[in-house]
Protein backbone atom coordinates (compact mmCIF):
# COMPACT_ATOMS: atom_id res chain seq x y z
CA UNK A 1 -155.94 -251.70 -54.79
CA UNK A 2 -158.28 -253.72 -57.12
CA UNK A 3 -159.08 -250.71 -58.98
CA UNK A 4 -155.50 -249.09 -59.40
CA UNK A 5 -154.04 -252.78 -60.46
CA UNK A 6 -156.57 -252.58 -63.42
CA UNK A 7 -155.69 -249.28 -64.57
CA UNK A 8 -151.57 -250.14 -64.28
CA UNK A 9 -151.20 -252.34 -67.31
CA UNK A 10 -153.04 -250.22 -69.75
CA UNK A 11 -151.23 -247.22 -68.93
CA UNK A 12 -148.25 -248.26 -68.91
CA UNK A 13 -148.45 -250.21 -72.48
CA UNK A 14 -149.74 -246.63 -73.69
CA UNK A 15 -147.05 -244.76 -72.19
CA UNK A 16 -144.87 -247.15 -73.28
CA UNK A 17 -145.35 -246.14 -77.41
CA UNK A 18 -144.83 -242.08 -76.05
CA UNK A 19 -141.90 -242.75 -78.20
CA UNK A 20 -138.13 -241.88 -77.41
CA UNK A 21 -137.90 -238.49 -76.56
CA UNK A 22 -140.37 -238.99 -73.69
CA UNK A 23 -139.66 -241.11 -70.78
CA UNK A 24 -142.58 -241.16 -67.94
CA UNK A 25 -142.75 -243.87 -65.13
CA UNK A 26 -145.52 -244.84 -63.18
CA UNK A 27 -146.08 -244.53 -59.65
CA UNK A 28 -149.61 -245.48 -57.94
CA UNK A 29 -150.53 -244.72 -54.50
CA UNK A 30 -153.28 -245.91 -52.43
CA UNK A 31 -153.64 -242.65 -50.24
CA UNK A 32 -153.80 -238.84 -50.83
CA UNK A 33 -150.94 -238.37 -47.85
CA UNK A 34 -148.59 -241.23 -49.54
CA UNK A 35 -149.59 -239.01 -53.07
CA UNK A 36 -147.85 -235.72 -51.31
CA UNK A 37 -144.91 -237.77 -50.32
CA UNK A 38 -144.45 -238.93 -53.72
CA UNK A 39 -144.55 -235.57 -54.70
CA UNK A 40 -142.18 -233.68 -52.81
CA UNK A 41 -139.56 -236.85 -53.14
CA UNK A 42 -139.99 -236.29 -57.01
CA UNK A 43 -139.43 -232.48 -56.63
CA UNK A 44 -136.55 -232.94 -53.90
CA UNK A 45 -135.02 -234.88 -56.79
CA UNK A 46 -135.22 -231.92 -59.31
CA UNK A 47 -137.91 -234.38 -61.45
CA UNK A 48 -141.06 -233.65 -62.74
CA UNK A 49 -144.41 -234.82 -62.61
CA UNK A 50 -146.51 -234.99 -65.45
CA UNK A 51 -149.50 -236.20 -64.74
CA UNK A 52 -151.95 -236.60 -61.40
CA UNK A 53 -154.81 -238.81 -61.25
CA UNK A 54 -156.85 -238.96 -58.45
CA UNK A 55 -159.93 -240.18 -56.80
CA UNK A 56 -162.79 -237.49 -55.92
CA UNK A 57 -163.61 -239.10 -52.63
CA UNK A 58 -160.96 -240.49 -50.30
CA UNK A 59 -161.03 -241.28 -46.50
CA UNK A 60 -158.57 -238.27 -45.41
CA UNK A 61 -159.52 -235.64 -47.94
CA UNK A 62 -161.04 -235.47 -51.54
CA UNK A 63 -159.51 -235.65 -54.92
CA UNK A 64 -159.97 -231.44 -55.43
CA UNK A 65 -158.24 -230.56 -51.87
CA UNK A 66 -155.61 -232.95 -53.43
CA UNK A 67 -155.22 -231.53 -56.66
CA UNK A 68 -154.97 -228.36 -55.00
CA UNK A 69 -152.06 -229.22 -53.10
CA UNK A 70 -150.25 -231.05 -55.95
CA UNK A 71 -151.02 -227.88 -57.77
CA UNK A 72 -148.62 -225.66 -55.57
CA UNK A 73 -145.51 -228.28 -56.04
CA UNK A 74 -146.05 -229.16 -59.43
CA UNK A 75 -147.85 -226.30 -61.00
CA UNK A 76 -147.96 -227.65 -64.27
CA UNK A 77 -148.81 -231.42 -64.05
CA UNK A 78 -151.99 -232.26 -66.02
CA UNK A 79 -154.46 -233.14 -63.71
CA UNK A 80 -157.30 -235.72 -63.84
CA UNK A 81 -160.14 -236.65 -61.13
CA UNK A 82 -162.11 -239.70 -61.26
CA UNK A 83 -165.38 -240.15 -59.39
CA UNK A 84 -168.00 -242.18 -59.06
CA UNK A 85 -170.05 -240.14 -57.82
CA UNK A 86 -170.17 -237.00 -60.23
CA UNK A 87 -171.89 -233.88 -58.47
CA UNK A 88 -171.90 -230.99 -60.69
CA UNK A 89 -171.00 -228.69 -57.49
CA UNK A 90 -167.61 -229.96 -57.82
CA UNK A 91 -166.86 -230.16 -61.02
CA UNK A 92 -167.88 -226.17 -61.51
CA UNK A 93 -165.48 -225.97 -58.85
CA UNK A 94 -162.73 -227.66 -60.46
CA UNK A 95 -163.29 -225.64 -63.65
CA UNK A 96 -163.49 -222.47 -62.42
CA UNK A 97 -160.67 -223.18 -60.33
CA UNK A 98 -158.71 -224.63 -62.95
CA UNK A 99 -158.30 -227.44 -61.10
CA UNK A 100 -158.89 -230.20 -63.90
CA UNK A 101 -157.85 -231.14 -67.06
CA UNK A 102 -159.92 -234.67 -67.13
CA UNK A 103 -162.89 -235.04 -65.39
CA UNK A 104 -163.69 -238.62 -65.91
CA UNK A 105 -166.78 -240.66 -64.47
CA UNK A 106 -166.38 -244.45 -62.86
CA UNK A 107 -166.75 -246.98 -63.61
CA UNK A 108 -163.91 -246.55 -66.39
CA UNK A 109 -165.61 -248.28 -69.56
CA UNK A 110 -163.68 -248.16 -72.12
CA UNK A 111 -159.45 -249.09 -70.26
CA UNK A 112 -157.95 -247.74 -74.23
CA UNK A 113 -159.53 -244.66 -74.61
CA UNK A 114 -158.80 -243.88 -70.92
CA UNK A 115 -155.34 -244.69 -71.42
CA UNK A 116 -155.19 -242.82 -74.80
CA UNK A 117 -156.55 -239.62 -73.34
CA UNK A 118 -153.71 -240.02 -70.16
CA UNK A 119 -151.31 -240.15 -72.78
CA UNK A 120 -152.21 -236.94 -74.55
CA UNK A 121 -152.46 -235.35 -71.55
CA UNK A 122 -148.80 -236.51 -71.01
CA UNK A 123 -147.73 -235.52 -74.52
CA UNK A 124 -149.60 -232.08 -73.65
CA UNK A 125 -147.45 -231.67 -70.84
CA UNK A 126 -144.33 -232.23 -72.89
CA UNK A 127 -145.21 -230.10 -75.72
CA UNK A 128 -145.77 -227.30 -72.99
CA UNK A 129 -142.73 -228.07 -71.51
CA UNK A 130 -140.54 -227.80 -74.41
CA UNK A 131 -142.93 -224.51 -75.34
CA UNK A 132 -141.75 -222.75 -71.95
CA UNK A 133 -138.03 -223.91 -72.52
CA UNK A 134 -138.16 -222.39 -75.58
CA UNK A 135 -139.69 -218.95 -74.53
CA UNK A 136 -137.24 -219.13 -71.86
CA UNK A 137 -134.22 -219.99 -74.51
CA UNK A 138 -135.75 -216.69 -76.60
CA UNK A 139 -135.58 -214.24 -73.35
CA UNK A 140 -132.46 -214.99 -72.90
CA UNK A 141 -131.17 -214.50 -76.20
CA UNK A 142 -133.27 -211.33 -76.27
CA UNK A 143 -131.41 -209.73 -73.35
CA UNK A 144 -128.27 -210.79 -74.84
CA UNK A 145 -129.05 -208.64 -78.10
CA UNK A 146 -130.29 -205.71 -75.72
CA UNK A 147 -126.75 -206.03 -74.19
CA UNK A 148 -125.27 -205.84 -77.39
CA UNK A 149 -127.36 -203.30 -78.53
CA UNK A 150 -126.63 -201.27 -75.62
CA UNK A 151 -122.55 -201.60 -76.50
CA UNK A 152 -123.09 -200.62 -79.92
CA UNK A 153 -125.14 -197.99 -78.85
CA UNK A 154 -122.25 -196.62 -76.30
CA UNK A 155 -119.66 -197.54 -79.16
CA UNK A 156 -121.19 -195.67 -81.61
CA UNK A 157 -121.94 -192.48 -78.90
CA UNK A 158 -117.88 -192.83 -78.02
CA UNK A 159 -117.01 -192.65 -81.76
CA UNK A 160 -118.83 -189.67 -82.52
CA UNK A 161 -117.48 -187.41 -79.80
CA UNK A 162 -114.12 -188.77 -80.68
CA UNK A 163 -114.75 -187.61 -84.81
CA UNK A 164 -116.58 -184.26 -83.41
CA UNK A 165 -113.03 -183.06 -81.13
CA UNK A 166 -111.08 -184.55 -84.05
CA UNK A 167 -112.68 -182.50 -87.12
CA UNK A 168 -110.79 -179.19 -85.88
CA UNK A 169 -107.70 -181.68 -85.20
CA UNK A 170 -105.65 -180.40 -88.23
CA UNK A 171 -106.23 -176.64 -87.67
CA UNK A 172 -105.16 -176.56 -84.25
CA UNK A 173 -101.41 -174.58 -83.50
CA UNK A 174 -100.52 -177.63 -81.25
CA UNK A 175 -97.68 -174.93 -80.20
């Protein structure tokens, strides 16, 4: 609780100056079960989450299992895992899982540069956001111009079999 009270100011200042077009709240938890419940009730709610941080070791299960499980609801959250402890077993399994986008030793030193990274990270996940709703936006106006393409193509087909039995048109003894 100590530990999650000193990282709430600083992160919320920073996130504060994201600027206008990017709104991101807070939420801490104190468990990984009460993390999953947060989770869900943000996705029930058609929200996103941007950002996970999370503890490597933690009485029910550890930060990785976790971020594995966030992973599946919110599959494009940035994802950060603080330890204390830093084994290089799991952090070669978070990369190669691609678990991780922070891996971050404790104690935190330096409170600014933490929160600075968190919100670049969340600025990351905006930018990538806005990136996939713009490829999405492009599809769609790409099948669109198929479409099109595909009536001008049967239009133009149509009109040519009309001018090919209307060529002879005049010489024909309609009689």
């Amino acid at each position: 609780a100590d530990f999650l009270a000193s990282l709430a100011d600083p992160l919320r200042r920073a996130l504060d100056r994201l600027g206008e077009d990017i709104h991101c709240d807070c939420e801490f938890v104190d468990s990984a079960a009460a993390a999953l419940d947060l989770c869900r009730q943000i996705a029930s709610q058609d929200d996103e989450c941007a950002l996970v941080i999370t503890d490597q070791r933690m009485p029910e299960t550890t930060g990785l299992e976790l971020l594995e499980q966030i992973r599946e609801i919110f599959p494009h959250a940035a994802r950060v895992l603080l330890t204390g402890y830093a084994g290089l077993d799991s952090a070669r399994l978070a990369i190669n899982k691609h678990l991780l986008d922070r891996y971050i030793s404790k104690p935190i030193s330096d409170l600014t540069e933490f929160s600075t990274s968190i919100v670049g990270l969340v600025n990351e996940f905006h930018l990538q956001k806005l990136t996939r709703r713009q490829q999405q936006d492009l599809q769609e106006q790409v099948i669109l111009l198929q479409q099109a393409n595909d009536r001008v193509t049967r239009l133009k087909q149509a009109a040519e079999q009309i001018a090919y039995f209307t060529q002879d048109l005049g010489t024909l003894d309609l009689q």
